[in-house]
N, C-alpha and C. Protein backbone atom coordinates (compact mmCIF):
# COMPACT_ATOMS: atom_id res chain seq x y z
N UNK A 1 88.40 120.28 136.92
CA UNK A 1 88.02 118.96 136.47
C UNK A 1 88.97 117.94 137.08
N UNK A 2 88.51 116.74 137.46
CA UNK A 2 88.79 115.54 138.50
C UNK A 2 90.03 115.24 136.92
N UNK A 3 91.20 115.12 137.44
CA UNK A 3 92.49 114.76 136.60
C UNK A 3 92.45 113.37 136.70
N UNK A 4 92.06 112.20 137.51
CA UNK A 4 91.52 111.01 137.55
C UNK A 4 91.05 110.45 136.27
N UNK A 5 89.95 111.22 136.27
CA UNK A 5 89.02 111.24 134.98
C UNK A 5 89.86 110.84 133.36
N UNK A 6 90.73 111.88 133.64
CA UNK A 6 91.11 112.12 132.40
C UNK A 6 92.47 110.69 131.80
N UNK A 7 93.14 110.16 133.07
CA UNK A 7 93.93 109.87 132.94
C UNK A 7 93.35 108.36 132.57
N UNK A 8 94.15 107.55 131.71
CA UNK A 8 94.11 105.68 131.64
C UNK A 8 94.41 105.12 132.55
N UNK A 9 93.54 104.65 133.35
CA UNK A 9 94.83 103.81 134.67
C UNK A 9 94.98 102.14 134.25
N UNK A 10 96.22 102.05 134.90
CA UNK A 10 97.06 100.78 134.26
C UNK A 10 96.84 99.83 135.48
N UNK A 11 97.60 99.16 134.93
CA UNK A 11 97.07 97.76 135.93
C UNK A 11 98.32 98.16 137.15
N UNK A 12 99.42 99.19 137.28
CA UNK A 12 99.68 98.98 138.62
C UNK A 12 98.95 100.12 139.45
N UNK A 13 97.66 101.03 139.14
CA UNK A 13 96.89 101.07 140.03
C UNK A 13 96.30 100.85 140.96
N UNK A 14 96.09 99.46 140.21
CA UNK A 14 95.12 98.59 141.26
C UNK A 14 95.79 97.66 141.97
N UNK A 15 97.47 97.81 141.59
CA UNK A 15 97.99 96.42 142.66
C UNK A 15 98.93 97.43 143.62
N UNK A 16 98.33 96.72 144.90
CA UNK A 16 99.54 97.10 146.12
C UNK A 16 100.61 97.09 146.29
N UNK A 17 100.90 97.80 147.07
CA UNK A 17 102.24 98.02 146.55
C UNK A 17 103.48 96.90 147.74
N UNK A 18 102.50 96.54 148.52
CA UNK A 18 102.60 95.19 149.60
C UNK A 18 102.89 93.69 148.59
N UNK A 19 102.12 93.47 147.46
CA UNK A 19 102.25 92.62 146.89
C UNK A 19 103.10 91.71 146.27
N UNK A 20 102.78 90.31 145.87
CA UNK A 20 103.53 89.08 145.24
C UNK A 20 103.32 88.55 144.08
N UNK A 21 104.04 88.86 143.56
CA UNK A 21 103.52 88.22 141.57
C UNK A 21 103.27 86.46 141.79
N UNK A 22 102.02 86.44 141.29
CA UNK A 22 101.99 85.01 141.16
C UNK A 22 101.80 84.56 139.63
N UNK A 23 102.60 84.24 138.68
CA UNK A 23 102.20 84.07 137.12
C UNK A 23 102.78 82.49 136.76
N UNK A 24 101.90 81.65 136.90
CA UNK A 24 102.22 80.10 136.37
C UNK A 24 102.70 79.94 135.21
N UNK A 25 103.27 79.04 134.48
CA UNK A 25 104.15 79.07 133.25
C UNK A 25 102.82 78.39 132.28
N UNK A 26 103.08 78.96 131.34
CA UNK A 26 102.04 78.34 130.36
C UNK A 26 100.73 78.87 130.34
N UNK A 27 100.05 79.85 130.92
CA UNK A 27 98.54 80.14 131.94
C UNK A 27 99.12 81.86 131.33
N UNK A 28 97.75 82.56 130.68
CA UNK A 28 97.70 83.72 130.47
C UNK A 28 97.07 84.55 131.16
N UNK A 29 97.76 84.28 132.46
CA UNK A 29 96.99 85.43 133.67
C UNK A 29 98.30 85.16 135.22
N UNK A 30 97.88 86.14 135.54
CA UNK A 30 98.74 86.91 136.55
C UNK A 30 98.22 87.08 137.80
N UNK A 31 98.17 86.96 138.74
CA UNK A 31 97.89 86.86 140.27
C UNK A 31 99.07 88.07 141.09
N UNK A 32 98.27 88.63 142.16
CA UNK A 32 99.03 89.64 143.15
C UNK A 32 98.04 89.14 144.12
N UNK A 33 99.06 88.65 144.95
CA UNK A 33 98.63 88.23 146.40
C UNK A 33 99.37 89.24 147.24
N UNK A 34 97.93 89.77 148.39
CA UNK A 34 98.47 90.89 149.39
C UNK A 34 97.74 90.59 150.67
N UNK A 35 98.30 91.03 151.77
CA UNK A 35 97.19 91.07 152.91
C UNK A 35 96.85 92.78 153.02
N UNK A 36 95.21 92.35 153.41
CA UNK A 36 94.50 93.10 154.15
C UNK A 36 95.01 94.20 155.02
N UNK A 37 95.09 93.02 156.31
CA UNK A 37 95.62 93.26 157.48
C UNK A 37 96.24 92.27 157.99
N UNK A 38 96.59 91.86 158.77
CA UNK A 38 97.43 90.81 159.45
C UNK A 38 96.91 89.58 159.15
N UNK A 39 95.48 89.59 159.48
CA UNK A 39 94.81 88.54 159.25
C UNK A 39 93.86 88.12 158.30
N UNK A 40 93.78 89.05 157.10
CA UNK A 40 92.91 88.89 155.76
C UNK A 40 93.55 88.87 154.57
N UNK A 41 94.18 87.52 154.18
CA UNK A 41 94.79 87.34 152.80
C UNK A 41 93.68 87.77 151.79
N UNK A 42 94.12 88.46 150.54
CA UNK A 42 93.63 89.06 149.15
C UNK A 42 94.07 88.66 148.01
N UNK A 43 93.83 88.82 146.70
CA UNK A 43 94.49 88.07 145.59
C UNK A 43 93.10 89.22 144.44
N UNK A 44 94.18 89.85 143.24
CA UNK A 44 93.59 90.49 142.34
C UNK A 44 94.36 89.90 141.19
N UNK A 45 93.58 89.11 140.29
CA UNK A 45 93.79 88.50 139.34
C UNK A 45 93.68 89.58 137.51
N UNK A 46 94.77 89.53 137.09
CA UNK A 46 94.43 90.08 135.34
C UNK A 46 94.48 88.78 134.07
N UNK A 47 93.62 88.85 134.11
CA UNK A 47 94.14 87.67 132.66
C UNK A 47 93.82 88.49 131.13
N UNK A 48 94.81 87.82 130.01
CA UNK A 48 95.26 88.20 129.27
C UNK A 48 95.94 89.54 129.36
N UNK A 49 95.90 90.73 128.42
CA UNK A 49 96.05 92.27 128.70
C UNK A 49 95.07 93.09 129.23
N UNK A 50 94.32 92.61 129.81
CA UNK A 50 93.70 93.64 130.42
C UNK A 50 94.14 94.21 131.66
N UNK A 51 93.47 95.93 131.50
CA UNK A 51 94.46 96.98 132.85
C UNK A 51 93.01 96.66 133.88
N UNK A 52 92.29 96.00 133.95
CA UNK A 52 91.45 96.05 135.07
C UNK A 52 91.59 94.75 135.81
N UNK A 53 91.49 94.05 136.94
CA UNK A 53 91.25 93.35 137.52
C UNK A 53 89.93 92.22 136.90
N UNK A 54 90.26 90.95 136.11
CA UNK A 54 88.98 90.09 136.36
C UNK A 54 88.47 89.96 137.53
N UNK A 55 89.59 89.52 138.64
CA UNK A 55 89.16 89.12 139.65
C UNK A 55 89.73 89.29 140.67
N UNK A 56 88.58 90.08 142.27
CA UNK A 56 89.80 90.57 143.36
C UNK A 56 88.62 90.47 144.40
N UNK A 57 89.56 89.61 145.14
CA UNK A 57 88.69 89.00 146.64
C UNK A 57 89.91 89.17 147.75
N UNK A 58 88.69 88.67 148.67
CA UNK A 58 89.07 88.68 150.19
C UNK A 58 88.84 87.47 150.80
N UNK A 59 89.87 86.56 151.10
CA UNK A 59 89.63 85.36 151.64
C UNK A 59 89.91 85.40 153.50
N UNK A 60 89.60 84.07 153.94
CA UNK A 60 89.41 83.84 155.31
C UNK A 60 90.87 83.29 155.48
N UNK A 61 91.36 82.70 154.82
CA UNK A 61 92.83 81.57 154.61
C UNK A 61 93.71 81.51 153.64
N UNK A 62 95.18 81.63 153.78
CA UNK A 62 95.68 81.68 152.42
C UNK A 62 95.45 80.28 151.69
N UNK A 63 95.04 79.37 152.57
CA UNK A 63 94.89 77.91 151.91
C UNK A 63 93.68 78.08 150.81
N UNK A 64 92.92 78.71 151.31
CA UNK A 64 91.87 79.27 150.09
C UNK A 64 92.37 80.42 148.97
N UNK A 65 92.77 80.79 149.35
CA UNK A 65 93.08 82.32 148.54
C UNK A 65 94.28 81.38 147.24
N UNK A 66 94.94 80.20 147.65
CA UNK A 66 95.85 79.49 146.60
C UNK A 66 94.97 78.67 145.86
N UNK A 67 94.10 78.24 146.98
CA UNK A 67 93.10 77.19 146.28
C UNK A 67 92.10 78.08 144.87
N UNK A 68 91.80 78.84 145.28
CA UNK A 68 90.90 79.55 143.93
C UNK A 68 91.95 80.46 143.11
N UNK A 69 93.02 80.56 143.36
CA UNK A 69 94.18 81.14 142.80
C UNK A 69 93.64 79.91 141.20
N UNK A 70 94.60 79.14 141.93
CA UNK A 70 94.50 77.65 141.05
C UNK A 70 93.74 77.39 139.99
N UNK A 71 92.37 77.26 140.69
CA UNK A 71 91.50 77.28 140.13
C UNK A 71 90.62 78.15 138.54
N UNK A 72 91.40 79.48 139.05
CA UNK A 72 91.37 80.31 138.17
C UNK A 72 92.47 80.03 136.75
N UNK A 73 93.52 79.67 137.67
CA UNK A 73 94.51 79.53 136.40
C UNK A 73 94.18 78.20 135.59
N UNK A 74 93.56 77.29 135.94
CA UNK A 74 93.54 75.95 135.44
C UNK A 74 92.17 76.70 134.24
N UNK A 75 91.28 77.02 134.84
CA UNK A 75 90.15 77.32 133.85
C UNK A 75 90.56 78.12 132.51
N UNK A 76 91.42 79.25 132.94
CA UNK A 76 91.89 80.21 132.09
C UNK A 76 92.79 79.49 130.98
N UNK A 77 93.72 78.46 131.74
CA UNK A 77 94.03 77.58 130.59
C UNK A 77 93.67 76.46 129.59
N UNK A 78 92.38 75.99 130.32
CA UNK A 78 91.46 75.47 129.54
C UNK A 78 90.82 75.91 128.42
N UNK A 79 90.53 76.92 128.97
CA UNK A 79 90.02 78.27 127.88
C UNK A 79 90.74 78.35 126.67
N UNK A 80 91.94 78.64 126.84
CA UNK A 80 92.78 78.96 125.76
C UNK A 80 93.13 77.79 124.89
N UNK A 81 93.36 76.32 125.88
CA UNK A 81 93.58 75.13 124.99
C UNK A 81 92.18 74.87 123.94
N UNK A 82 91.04 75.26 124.48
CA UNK A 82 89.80 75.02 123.79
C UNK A 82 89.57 76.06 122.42
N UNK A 83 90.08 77.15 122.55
CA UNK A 83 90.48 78.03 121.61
C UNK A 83 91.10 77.81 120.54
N UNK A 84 92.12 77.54 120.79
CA UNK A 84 93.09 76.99 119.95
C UNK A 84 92.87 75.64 119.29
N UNK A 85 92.11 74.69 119.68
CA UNK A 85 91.58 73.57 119.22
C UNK A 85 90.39 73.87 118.25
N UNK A 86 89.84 74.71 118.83
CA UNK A 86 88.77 75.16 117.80
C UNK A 86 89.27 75.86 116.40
N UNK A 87 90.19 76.56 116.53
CA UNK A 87 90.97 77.51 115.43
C UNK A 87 91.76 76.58 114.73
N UNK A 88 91.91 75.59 115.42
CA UNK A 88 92.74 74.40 114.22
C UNK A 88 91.81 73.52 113.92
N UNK A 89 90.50 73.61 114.48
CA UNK A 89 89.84 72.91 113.57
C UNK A 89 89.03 73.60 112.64
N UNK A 90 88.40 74.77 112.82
CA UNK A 90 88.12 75.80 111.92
C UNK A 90 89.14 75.89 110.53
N UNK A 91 90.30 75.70 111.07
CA UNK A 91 91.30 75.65 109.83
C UNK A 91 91.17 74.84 108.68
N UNK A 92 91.52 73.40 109.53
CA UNK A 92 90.95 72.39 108.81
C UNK A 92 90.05 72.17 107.97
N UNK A 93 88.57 72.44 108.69
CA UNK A 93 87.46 72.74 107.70
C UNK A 93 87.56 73.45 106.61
N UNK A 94 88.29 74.95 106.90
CA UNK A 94 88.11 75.82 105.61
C UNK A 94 89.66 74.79 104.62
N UNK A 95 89.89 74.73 105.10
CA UNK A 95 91.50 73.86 103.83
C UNK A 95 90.70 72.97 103.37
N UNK A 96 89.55 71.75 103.72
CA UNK A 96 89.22 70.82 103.16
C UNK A 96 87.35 70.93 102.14
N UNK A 97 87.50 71.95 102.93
CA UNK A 97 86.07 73.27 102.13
C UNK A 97 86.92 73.73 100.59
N UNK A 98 88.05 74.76 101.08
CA UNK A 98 88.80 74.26 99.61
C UNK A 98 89.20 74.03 98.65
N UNK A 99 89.51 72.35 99.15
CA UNK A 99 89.93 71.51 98.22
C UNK A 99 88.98 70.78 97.54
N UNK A 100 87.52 70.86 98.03
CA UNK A 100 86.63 70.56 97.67
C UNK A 100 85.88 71.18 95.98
N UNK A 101 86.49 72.62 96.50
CA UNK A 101 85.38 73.56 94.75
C UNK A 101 86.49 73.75 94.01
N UNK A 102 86.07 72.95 92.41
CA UNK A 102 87.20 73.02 91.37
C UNK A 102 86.23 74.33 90.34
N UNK A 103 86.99 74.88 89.75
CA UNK A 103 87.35 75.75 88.76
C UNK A 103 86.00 75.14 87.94
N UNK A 104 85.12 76.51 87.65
CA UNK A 104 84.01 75.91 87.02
C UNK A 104 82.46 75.36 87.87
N UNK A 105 82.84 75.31 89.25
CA UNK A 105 81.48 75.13 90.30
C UNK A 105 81.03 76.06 90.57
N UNK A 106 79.60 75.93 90.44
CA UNK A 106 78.68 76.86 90.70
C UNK A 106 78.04 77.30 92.35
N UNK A 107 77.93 78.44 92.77
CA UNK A 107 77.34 78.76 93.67
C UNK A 107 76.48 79.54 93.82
N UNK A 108 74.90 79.03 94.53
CA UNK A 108 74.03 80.30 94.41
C UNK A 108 73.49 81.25 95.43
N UNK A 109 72.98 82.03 96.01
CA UNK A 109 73.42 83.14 97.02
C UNK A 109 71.72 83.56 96.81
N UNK A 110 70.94 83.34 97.94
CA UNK A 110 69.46 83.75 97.93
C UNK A 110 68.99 84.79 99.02
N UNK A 111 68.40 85.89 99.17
CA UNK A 111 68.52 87.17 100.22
C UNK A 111 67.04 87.83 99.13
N UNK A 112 66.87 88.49 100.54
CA UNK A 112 65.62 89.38 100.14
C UNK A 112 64.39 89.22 101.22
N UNK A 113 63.93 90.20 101.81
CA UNK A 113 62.75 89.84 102.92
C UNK A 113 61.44 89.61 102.05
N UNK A 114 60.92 90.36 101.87
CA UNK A 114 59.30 89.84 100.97
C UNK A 114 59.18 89.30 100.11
N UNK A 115 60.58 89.34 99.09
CA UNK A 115 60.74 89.32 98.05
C UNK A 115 62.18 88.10 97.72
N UNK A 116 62.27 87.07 97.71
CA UNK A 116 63.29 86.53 97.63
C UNK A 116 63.94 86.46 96.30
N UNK A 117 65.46 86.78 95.94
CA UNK A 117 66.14 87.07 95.26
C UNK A 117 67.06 86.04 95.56
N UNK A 118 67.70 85.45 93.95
CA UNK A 118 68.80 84.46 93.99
C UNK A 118 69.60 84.73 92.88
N UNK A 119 70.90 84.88 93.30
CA UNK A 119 72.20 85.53 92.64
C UNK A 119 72.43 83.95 92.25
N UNK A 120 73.59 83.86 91.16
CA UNK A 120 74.53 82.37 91.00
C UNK A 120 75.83 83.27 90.32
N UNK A 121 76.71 82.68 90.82
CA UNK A 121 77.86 82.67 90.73
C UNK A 121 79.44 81.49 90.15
N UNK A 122 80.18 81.56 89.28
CA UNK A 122 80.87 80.94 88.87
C UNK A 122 82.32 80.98 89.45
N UNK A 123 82.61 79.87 90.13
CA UNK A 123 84.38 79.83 90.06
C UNK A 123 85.15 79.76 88.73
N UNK A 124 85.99 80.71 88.96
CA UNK A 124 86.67 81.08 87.56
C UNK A 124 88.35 81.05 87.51
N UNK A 125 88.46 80.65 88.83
CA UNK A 125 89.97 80.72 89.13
C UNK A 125 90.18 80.35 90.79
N UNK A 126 91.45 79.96 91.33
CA UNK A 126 91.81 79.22 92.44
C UNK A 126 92.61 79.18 93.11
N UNK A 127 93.10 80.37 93.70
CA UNK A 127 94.10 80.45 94.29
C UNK A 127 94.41 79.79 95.88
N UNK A 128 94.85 78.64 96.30
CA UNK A 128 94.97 78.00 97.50
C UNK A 128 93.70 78.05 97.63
N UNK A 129 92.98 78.80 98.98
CA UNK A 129 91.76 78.77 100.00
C UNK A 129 91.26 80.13 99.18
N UNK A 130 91.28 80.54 98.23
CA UNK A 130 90.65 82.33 97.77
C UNK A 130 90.50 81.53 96.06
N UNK A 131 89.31 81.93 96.19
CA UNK A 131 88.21 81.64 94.89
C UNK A 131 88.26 83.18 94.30
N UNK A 132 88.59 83.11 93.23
CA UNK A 132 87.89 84.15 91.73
C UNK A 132 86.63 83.82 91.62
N UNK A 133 85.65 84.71 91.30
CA UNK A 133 84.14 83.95 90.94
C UNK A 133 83.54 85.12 90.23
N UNK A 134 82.59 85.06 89.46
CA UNK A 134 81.97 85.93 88.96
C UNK A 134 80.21 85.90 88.67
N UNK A 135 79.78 86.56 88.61
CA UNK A 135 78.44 86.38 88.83
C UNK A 135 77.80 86.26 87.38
N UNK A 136 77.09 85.18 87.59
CA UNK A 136 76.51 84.38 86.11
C UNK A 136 74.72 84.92 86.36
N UNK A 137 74.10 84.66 84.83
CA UNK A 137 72.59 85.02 85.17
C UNK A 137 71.92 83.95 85.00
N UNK A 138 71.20 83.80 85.12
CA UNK A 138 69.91 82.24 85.07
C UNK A 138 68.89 82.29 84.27
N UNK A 139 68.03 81.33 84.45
CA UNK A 139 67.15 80.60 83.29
C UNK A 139 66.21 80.26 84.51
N UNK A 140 64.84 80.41 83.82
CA UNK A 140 63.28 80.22 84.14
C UNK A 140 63.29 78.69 83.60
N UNK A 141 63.29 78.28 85.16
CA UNK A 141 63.17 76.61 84.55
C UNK A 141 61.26 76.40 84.77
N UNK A 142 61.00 76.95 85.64
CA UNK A 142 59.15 76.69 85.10
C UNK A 142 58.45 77.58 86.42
N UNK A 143 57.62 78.39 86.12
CA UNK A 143 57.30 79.00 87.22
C UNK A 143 55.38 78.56 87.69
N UNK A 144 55.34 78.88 89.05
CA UNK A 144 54.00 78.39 90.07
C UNK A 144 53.62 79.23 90.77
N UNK A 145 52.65 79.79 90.61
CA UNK A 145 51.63 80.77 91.52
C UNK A 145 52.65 81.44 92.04
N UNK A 146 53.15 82.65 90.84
CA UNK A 146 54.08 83.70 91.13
C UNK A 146 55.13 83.98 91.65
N UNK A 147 55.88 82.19 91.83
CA UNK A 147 57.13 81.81 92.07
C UNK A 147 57.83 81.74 90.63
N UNK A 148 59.03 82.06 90.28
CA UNK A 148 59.81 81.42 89.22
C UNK A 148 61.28 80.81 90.09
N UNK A 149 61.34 79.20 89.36
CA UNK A 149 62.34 78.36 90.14
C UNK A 149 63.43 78.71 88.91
N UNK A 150 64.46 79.15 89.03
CA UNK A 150 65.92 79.06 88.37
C UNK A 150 67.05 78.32 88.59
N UNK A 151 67.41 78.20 86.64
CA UNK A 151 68.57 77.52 87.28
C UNK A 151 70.20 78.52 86.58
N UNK A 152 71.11 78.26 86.63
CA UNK A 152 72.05 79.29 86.58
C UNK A 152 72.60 78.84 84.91
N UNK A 153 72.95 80.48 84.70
CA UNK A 153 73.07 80.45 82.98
C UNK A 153 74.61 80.45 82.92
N UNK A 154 75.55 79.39 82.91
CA UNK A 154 76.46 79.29 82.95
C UNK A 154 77.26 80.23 81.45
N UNK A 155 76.52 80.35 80.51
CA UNK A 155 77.14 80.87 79.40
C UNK A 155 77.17 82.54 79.49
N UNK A 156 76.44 83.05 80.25
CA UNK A 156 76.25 84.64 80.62
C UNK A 156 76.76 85.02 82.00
N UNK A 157 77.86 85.64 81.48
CA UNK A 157 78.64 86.27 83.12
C UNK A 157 78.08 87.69 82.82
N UNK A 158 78.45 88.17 84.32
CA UNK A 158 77.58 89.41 84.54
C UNK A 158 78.48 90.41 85.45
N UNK A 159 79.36 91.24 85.32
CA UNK A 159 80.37 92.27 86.01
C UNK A 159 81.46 91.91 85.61
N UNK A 160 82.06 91.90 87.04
CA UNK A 160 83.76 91.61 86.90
C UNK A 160 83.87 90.44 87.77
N UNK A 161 85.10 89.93 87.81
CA UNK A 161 85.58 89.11 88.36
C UNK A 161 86.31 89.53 90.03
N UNK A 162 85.43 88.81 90.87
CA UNK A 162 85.67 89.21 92.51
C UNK A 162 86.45 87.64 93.00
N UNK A 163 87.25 88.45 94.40
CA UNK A 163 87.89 87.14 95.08
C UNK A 163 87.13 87.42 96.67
């Protein structure tokens, strides 16, 4: 059996052993610039941890081979600034989501394919961003051609208390 096979190969597999670390400050990716041959500059790019190559070409010019170097790193850091902007604003939302439900608000929870089913639920406690809640039962507020519309029976809890 091919011992290849069996083995993990790492990322200095794939880099020559001719090669030049290229890693910009701030930019979560790594560049190895090598030649070919005399006259065919190369460049095999890893970004983040990964052991494989995103990206590995063969250019005509090293003026190109820096130029999409670049290029790569500028995007890759875009990437990550856009990430991170999103995750602090995701944050935000859930902190001001919140501060929004006091102790005592109701929530109701509807699921079911043919058949639609609606749970309600009580906040019962508040810890920072993590709700206690417990599941309350409801009331037949008036029903229509084999619909019944509910509303939630705040005086009847129903299990235990979940976060």
């Amino acid at each position: 059996m091919n011992t290849l096979l069996k083995r993990e190969l790492t990322r200095d597999f794939y880099i020559p052993s001719n090669a030049t670390t290229v890693s910009p400050e701030g930019v979560n990716a790594v560049a190895y610039y090598y030649d070919l041959d005399s006259s065919t500059p190369a460049a095999i790019i890893f970004i983040g941890k990964s052991k494989k190559p995103s990206k590995h070409l063969c250019f005509r010019t090293e003026e190109r081979r820096e130029e999409w170097t670049q290029d790569i790193f500028e995007n890759v850091k875009a990437n990550t600034e856009a990430k991170e902007a999103r995750a602090a604003k995701d944050k935000a939302a859930k902190a001001e989501a919140a501060d929004t439900v006091q102790v005592g608000d109701v929530f109701s929870s509807s699921w079911g394919y043919d058949q639609t089913n609606v749970d309600f639920y009580k906040c019962v406690a508040k810890r920072g961003q993590m709700l206690d809640v417990i599941k309350i039962g409801s009331l037949v507020d008036h029903s229509d051609q084999g619909s019944d519309y509910l509303l939630p029976d705040v005086a009847c809890e129903i299990g235990e208390v979940m976060t």
